[in-house]
Protein backbone atom coordinates (compact mmCIF):
# COMPACT_ATOMS: atom_id res chain seq x y z
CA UNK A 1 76.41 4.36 13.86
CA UNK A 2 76.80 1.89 10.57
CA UNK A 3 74.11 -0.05 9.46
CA UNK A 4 73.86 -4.07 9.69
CA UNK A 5 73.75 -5.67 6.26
CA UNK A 6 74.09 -9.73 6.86
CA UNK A 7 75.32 -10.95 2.94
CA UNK A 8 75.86 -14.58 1.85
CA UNK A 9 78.78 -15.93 -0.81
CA UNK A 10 78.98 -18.56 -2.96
CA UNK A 11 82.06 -20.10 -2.69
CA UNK A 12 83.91 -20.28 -5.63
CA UNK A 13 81.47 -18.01 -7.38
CA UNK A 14 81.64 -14.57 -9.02
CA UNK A 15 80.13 -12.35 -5.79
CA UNK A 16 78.47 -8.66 -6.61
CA UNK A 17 76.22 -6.87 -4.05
CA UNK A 18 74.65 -2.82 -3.85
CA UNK A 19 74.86 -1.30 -0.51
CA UNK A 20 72.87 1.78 -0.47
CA UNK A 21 74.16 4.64 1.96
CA UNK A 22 71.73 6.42 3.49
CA UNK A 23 71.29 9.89 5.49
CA UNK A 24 69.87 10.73 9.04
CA UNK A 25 66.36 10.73 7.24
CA UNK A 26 66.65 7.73 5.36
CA UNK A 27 67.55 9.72 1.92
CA UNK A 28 70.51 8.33 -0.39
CA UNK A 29 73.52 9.97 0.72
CA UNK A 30 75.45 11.81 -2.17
CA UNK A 31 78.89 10.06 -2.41
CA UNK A 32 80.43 12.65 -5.12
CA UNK A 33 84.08 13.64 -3.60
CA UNK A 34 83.91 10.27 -2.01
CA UNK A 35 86.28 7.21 -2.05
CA UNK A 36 84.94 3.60 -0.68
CA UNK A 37 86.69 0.74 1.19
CA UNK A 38 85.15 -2.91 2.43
CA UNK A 39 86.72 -5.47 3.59
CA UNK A 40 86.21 -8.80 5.34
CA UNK A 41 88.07 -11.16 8.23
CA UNK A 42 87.74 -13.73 10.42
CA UNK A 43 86.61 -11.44 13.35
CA UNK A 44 87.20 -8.20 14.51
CA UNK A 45 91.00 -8.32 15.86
CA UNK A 46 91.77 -11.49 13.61
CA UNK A 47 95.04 -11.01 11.67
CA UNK A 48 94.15 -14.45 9.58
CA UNK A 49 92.14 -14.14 6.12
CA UNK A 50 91.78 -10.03 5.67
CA UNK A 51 90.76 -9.79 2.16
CA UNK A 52 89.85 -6.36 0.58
CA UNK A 53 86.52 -6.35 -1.44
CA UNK A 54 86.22 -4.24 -4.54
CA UNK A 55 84.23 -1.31 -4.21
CA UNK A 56 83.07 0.98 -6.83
CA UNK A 57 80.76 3.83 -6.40
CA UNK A 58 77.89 4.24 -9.07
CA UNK A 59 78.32 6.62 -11.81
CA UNK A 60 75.83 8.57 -10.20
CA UNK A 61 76.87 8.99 -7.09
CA UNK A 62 73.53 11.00 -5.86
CA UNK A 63 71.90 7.49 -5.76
CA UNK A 64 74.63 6.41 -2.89
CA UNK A 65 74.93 3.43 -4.29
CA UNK A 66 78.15 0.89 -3.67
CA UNK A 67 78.75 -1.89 -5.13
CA UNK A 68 81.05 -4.91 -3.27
CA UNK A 69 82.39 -7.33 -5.60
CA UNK A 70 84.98 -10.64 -5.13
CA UNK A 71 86.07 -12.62 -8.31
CA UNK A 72 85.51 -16.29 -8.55
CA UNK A 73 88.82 -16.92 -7.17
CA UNK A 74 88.80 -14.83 -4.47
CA UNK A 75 85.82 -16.53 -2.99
CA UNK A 76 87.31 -19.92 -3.70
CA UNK A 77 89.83 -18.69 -1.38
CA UNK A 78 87.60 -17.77 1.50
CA UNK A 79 86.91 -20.96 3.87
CA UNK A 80 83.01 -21.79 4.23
CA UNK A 81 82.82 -20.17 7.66
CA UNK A 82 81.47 -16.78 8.60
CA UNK A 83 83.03 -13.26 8.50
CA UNK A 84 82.94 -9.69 9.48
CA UNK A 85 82.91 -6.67 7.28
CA UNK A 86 82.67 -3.49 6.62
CA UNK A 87 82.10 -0.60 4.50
CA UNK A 88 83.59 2.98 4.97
CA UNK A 89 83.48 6.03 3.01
CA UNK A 90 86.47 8.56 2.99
CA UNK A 91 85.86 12.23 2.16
CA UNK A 92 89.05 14.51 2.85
CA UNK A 93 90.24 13.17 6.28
CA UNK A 94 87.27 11.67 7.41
CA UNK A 95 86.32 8.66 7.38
CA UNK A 96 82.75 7.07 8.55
CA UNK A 97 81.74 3.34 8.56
CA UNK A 98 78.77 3.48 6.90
CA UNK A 99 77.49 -0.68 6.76
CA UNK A 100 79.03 -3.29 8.80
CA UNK A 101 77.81 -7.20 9.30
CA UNK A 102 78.66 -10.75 8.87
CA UNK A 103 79.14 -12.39 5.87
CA UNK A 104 78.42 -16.27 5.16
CA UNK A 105 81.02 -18.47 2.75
CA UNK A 106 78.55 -21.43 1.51
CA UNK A 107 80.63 -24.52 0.55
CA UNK A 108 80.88 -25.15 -3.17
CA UNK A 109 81.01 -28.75 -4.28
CA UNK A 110 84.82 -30.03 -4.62
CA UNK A 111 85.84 -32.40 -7.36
């Protein structure tokens, strides 16, 4: 079963978070051999506003660290509403969802 992360973005603002994965016992889980994938929409079955997040695993991958990043413009993009995503990690032919929660757009100030 994935973990629940809640995250807030700025709209219109550079957006960066670390997700740790994390064993059975709690441990960092070691991502080496691993590939990562998050993404975000408007709900679960919604076919409107899927956007891929970047995901890069940390140099060390023992530390199961994941970063989830959007540009500037990507956010500006996203409407100030709430979303659902997710992170899963691919090793081989399986893949596990890892991190999964909703994610909050705050409004940026339009000129």
């Amino acid at each position: 079963m994935a973990a629940i992360a809640n995250l807030t973005i700025d709209q219109g603002a550079t957006f960066s978070s670390d997700v740790t994965v994390k064993d059975a016992q709690g441990n960092a889980f070691n991502l080496t051999g691993y590939t990562a994938v998050a993404k975000l929409s408007k709900g679960f079955a919604s076919t409107r506003t899927r956007t891929n997040m970047t995901t890069s695993i940390a140099t060390d991958a023992t530390t199961g660290v994941v970063t989830l990043s959007l540009t500037a413009t990507e956010t500006s993009a996203l409407d100030a509403e709430r979303y659902v995503y997710d992170l899963e990690i691919t090793s081989g032919a399986t893949v596990t969802r890892v991190i999964e929660g909703i994610i909050t757009v705050r409004p940026q100030v339009t000129l």
